[in-house]
C-alpha atoms as a PDB file:
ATOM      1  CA  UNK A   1       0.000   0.000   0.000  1.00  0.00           C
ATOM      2  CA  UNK A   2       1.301   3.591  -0.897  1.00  0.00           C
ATOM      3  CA  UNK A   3       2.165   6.307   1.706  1.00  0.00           C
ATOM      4  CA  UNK A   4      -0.065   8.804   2.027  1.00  0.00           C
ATOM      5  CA  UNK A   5       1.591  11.494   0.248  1.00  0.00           C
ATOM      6  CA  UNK A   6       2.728   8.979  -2.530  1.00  0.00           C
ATOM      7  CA  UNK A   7       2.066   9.802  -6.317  1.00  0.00           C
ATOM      8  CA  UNK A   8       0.673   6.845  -7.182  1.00  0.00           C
ATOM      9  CA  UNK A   9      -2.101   7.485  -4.244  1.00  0.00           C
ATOM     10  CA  UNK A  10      -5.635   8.074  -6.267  1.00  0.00           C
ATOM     11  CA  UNK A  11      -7.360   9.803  -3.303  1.00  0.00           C
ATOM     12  CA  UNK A  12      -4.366  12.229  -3.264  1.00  0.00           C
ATOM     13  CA  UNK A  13      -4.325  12.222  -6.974  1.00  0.00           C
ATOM     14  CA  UNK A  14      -8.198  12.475  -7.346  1.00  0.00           C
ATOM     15  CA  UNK A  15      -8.471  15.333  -4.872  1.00  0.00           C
ATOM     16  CA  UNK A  16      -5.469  17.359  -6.410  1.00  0.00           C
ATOM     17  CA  UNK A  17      -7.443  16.693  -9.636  1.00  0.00           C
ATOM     18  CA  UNK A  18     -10.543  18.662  -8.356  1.00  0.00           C
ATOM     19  CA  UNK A  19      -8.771  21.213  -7.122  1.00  0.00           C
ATOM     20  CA  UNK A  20      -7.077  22.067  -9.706  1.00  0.00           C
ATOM     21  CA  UNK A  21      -9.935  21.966 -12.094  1.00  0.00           C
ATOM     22  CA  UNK A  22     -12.048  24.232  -9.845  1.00  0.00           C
ATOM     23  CA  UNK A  23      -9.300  26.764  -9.774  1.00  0.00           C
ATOM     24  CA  UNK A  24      -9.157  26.996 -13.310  1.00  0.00           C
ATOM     25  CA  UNK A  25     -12.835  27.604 -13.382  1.00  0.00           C
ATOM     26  CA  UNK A  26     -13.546  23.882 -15.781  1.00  0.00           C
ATOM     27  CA  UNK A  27     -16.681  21.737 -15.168  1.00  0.00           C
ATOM     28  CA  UNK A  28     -15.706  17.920 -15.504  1.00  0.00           C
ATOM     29  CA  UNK A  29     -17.076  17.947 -18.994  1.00  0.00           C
ATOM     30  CA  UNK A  30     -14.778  20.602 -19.842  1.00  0.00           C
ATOM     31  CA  UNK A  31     -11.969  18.584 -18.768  1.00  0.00           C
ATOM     32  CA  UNK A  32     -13.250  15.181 -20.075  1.00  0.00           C
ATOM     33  CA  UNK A  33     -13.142  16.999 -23.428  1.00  0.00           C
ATOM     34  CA  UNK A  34      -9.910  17.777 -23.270  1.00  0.00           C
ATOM     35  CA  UNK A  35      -8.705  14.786 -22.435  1.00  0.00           C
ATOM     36  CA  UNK A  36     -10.497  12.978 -24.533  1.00  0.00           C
ATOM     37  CA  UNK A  37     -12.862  11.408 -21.903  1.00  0.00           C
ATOM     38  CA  UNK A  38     -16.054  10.930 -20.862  1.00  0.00           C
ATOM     39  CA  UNK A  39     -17.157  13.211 -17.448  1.00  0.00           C
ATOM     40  CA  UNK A  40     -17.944   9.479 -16.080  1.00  0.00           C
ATOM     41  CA  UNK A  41     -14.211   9.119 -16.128  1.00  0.00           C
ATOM     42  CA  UNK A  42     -13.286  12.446 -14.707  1.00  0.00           C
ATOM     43  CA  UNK A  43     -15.868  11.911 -11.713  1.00  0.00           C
ATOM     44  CA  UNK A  44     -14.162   8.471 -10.747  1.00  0.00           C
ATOM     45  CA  UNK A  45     -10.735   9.940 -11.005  1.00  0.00           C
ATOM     46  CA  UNK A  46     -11.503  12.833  -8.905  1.00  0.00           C
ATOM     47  CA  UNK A  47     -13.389  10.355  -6.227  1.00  0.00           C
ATOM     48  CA  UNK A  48     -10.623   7.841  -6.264  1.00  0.00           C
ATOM     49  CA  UNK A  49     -12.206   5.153  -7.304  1.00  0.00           C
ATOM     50  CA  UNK A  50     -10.295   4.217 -10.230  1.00  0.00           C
ATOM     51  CA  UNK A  51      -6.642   4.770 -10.814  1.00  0.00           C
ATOM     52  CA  UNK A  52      -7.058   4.748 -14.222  1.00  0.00           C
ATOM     53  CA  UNK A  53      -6.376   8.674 -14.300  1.00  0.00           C
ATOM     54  CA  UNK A  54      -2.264   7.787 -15.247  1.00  0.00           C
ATOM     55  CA  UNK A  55      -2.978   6.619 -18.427  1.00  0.00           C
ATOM     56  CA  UNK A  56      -3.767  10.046 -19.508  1.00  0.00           C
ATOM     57  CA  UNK A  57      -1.380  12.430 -17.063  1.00  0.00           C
ATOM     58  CA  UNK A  58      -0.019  14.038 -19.832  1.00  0.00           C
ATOM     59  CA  UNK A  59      -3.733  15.235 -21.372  1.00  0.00           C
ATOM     60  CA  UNK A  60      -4.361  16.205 -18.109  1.00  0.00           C
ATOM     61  CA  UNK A  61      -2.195  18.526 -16.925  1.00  0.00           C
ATOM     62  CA  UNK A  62      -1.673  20.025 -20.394  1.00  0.00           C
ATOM     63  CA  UNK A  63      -5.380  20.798 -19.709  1.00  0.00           C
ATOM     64  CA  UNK A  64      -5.154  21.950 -16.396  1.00  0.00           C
ATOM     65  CA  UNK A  65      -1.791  24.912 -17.335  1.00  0.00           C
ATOM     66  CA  UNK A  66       0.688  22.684 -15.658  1.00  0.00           C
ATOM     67  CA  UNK A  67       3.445  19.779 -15.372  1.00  0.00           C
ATOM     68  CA  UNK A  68       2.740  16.284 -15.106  1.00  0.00           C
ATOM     69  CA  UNK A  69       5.354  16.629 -11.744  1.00  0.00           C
ATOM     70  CA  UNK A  70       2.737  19.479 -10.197  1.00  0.00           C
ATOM     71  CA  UNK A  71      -0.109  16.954 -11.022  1.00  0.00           C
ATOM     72  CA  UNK A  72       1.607  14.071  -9.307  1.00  0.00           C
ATOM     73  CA  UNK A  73       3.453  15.556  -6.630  1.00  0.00           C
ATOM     74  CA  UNK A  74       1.180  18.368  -5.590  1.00  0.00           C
ATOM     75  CA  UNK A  75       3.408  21.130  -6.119  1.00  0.00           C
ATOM     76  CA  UNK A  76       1.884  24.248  -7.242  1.00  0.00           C
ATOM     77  CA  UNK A  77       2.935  25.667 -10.359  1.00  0.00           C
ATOM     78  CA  UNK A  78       4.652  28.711 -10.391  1.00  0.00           C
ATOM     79  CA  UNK A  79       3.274  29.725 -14.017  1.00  0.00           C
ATOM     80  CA  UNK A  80       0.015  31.652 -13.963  1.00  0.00           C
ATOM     81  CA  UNK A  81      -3.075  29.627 -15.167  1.00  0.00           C
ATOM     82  CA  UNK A  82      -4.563  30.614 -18.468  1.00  0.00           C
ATOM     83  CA  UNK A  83      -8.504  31.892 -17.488  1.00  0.00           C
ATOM     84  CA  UNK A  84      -9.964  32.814 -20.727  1.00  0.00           C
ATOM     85  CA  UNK A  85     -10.702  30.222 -23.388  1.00  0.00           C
ATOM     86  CA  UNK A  86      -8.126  32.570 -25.988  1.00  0.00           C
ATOM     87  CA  UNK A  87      -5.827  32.652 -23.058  1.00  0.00           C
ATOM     88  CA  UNK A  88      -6.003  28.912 -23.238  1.00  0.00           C
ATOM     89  CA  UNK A  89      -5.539  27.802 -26.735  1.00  0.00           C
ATOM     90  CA  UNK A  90      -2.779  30.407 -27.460  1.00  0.00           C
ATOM     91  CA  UNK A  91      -0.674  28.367 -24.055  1.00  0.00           C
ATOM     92  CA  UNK A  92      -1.663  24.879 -26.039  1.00  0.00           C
ATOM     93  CA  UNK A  93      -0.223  26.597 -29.293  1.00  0.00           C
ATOM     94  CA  UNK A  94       2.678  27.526 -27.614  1.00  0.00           C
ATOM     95  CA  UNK A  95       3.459  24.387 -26.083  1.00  0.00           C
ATOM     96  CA  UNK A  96       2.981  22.601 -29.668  1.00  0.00           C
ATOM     97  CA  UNK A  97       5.894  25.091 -30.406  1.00  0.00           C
ATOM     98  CA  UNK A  98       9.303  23.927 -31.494  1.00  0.00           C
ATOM     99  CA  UNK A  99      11.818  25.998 -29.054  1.00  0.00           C
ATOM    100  CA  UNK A 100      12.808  27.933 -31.947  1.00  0.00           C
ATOM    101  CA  UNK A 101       9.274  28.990 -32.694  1.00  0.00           C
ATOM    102  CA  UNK A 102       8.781  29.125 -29.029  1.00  0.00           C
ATOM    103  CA  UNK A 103      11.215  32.193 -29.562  1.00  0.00           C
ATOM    104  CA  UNK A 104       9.784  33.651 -32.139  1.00  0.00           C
ATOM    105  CA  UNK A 105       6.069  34.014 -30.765  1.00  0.00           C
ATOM    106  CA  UNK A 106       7.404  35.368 -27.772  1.00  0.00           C
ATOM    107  CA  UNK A 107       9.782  38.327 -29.632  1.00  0.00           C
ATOM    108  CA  UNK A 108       6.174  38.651 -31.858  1.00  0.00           C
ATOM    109  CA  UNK A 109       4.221  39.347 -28.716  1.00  0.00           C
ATOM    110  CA  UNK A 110       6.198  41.526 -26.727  1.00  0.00           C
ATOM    111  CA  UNK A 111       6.475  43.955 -30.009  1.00  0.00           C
ATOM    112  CA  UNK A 112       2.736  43.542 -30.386  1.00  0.00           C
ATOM    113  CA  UNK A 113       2.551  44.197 -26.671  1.00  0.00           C
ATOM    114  CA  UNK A 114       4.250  47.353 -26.491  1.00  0.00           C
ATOM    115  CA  UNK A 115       2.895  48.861 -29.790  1.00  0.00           C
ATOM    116  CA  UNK A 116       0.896  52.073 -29.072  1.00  0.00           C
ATOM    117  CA  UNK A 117      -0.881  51.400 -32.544  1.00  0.00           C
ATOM    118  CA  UNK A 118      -3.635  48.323 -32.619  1.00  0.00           C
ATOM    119  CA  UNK A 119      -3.315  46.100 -35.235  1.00  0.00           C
ATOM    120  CA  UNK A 120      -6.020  45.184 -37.435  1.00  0.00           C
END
């Protein structure tokens, strides 16, 4: 049997899972889509009864803003979580980024970002 404040716990894992969807503002359908689940499965995961939630880890906390280490371990993430749906997708764009491209996006928005002119 795990420790208490194991990883592999599913309580532990189920109620960090809840929390951090609530924070983010996400009903369990919301996440299910993401995830590419059914709210049946998200409900079980976040009540511990099935540990099924590692198979998809990944999915998860690139849904949730943060690393598969903050999911597992309960750390809190230090980057600030994406609110609005276009706040979102542009952090899952990012991330699908090569680190060169990564670069680029980020010199693109801080000119766009200091420009006294809107674009458009």
């Amino acid at each position: 049997m795990p420790a208490p404040d194991s990883p592999a716990d599913p309580i532990d894992l189920g109620s960090r899972l809840r929390r951090l969807r609530r924070q983010r503002g996400l009903t369990q359908d919301e996440l299910a889509v993401a995830v590419g689940v059914s709210r049946s499965a998200v409900a079980q995961w976040e009540s511990g009864r099935s540990g099924q939630a590692t198979s998809h880890l990944r999915r998860l906390a690139e849904a949730l803003g943060i690393q598969v280490n903050d999911l597992m371990h309960d750390q809190h993430a230090t980057e600030t979580v994406a609110q609005a749906g276009d706040e979102r997708a542009l952090l899952r764009l990012y991330r699908a980024c090569s680190p060169a491209d990564r670069q680029l996006l980020l010199l693109m928005a801080r000119r766009l970002a200091s420009s006294d002119e809107p674009i458009g």
